[in-house]
C-alpha atoms as a PDB file:
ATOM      1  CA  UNK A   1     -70.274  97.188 -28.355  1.00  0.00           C
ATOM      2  CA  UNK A   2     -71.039  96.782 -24.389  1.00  0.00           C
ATOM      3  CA  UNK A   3     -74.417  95.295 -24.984  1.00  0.00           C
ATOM      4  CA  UNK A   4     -72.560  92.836 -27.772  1.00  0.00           C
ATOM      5  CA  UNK A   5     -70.216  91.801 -24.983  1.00  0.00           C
ATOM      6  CA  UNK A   6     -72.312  91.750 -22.032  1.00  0.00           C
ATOM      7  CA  UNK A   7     -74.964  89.565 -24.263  1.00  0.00           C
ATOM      8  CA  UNK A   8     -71.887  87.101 -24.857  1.00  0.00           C
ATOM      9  CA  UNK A   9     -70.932  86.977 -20.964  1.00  0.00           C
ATOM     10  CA  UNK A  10     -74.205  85.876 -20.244  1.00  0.00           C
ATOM     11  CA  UNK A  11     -74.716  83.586 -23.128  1.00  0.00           C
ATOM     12  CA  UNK A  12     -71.143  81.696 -22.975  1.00  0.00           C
ATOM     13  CA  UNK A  13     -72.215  79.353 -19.659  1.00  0.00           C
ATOM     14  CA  UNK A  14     -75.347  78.298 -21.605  1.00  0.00           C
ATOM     15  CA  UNK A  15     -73.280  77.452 -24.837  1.00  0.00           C
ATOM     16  CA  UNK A  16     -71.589  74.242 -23.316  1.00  0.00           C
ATOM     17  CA  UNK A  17     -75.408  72.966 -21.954  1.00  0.00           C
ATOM     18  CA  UNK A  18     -75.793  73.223 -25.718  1.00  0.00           C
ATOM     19  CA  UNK A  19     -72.878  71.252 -26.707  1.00  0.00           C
ATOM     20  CA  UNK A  20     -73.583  68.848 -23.887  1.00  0.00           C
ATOM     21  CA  UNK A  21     -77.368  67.995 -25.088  1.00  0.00           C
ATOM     22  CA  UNK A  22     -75.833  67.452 -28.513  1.00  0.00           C
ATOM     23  CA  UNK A  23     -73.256  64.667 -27.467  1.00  0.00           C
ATOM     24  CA  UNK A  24     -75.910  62.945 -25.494  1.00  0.00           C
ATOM     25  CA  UNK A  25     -78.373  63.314 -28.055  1.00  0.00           C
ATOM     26  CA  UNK A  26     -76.354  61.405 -30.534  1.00  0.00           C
ATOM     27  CA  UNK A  27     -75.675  58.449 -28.100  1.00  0.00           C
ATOM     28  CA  UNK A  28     -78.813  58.118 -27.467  1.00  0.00           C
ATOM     29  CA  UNK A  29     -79.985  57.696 -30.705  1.00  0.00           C
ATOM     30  CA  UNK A  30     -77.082  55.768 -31.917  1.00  0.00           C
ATOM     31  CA  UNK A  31     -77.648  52.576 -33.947  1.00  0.00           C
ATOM     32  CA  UNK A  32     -77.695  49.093 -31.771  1.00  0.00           C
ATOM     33  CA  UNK A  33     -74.472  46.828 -32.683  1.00  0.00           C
ATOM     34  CA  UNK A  34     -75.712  44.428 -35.230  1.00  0.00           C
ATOM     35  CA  UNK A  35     -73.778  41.122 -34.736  1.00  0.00           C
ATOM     36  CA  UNK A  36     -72.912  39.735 -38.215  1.00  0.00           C
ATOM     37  CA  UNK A  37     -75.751  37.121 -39.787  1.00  0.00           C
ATOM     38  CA  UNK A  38     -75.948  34.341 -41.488  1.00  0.00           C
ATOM     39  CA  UNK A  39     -79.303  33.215 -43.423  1.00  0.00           C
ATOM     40  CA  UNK A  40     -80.599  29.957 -42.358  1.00  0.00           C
ATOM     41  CA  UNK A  41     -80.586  28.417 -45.938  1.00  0.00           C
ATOM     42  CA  UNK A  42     -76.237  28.682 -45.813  1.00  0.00           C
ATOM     43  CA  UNK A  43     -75.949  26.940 -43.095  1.00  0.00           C
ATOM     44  CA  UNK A  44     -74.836  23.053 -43.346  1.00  0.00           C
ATOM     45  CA  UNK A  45     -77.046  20.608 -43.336  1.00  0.00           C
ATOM     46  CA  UNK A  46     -75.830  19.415 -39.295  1.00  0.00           C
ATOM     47  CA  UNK A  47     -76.310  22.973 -38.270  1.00  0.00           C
ATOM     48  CA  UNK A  48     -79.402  23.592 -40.093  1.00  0.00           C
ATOM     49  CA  UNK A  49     -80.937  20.295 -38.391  1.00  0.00           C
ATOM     50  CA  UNK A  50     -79.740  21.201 -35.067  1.00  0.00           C
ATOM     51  CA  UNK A  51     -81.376  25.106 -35.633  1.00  0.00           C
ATOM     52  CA  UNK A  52     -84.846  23.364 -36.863  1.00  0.00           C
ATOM     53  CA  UNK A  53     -85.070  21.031 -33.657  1.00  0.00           C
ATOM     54  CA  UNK A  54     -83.970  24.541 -31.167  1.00  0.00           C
ATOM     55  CA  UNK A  55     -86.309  26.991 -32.893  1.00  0.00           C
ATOM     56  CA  UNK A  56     -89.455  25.654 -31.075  1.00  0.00           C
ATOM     57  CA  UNK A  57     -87.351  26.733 -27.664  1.00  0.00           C
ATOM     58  CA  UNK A  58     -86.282  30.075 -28.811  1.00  0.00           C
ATOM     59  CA  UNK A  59     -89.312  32.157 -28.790  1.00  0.00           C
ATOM     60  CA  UNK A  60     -89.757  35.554 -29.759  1.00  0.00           C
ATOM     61  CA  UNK A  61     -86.624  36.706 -27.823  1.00  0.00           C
ATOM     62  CA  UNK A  62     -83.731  33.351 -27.980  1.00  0.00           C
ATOM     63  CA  UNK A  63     -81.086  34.023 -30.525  1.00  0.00           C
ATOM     64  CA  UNK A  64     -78.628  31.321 -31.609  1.00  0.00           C
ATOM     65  CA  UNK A  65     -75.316  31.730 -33.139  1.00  0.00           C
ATOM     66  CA  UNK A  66     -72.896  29.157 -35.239  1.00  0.00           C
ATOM     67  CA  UNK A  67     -69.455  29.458 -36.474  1.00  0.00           C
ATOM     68  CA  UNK A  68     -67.959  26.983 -39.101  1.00  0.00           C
ATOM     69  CA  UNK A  69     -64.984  25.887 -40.760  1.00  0.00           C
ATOM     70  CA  UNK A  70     -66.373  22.730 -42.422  1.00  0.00           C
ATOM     71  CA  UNK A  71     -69.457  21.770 -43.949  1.00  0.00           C
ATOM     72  CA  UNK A  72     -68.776  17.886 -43.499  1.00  0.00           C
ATOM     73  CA  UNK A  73     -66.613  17.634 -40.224  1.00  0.00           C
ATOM     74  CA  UNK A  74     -69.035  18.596 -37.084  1.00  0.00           C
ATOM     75  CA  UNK A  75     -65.909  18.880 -34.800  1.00  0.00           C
ATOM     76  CA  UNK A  76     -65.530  21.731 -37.009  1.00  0.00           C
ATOM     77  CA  UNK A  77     -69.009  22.796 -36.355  1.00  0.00           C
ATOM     78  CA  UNK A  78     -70.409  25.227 -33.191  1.00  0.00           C
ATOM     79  CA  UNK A  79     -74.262  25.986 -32.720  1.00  0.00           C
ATOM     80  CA  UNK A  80     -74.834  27.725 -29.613  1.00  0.00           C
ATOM     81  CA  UNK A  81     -78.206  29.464 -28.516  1.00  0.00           C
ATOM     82  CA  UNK A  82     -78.949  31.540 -25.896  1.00  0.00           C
ATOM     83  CA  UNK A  83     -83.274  31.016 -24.670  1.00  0.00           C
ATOM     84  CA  UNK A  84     -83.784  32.122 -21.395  1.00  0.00           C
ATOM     85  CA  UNK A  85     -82.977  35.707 -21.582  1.00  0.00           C
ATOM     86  CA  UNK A  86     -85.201  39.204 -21.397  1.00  0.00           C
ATOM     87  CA  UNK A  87     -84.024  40.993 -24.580  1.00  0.00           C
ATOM     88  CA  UNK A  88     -82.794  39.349 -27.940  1.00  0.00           C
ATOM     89  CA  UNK A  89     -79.916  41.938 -27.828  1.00  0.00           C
ATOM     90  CA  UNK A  90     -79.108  40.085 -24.799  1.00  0.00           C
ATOM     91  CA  UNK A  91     -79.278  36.972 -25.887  1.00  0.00           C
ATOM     92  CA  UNK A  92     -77.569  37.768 -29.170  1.00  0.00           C
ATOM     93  CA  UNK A  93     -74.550  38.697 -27.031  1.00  0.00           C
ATOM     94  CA  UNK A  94     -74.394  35.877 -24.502  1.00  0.00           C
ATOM     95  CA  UNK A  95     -74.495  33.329 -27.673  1.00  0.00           C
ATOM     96  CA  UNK A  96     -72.038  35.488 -29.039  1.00  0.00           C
ATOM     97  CA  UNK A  97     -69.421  35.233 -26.055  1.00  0.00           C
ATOM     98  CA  UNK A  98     -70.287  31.522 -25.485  1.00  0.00           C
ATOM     99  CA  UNK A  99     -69.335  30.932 -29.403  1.00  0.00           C
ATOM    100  CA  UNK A 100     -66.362  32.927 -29.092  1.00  0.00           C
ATOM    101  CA  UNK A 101     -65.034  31.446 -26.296  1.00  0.00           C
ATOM    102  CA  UNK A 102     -65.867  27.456 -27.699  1.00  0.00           C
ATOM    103  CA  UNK A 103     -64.243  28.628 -31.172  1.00  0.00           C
ATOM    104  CA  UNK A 104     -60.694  29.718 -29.407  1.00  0.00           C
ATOM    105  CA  UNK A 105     -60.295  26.042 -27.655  1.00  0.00           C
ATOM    106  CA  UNK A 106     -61.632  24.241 -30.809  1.00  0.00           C
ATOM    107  CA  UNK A 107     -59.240  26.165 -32.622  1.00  0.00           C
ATOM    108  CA  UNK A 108     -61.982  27.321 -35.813  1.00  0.00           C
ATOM    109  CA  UNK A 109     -61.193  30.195 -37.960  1.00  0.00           C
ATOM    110  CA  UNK A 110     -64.667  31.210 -39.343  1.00  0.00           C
ATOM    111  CA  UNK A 111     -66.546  33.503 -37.699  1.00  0.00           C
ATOM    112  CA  UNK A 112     -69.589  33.531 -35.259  1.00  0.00           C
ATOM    113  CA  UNK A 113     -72.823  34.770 -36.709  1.00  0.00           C
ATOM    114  CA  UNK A 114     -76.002  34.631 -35.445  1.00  0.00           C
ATOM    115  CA  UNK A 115     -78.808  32.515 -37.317  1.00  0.00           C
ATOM    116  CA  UNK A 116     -81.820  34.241 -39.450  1.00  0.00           C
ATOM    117  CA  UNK A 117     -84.460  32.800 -40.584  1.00  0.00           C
END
């Protein structure tokens, strides 16, 4: 019975590095935030033109982003991209936030999603 308790005196301190390592563990391997997408053959026609003329600018790493309430009226229309950046997740959030932001004072109700092709 003493050596039961004396091994969980001892043991106790080291149980919460345990518990610790687990919780960091998982953020650490947490999955990235995926913005939402939109595939490059949905988009309309204006915005599809614009994304063809930016790609050669984007790179490896440049993400752009669009939101959309009409497929006709362009004052309906956002394409933002974000180019000069070190990471895409980087750039996928500073289009993000730039779309955001234009699609409150425009006053559109779809969605920002960044463009795949």
């Amino acid at each position: 019975m003493w050596l039961i308790i004396g091994f969980m005196r001892h043991a106790m301190p080291y149980s919460w590095l345990i518990v610790l390592f687990s919780l960091l563990s998982r953020a650490v391997l947490a999955e990235p935030y995926v913005y939402p997408g939109v595939p490059l053959r949905d988009l309309p026609n204006a915005l599809h033109e614009a994304y063809i003329r930016e790609r050669p600018n984007l790179g490896e790493i440049g993400r752009c982003v669009v939101a959309f309430d009409s497929t006709v009226v362009q004052e309906k229309m956002i394409f933002t991209c974000s180019i000069y950046v070190k990471m895409s997740a980087v750039a996928e959030r500073k289009a993000m936030e730039r779309c955001e932001g234009m699609r409150e004072t425009r006053g559109i109700k779809g969605p920002c999603r960044v463009v795949n092709d």
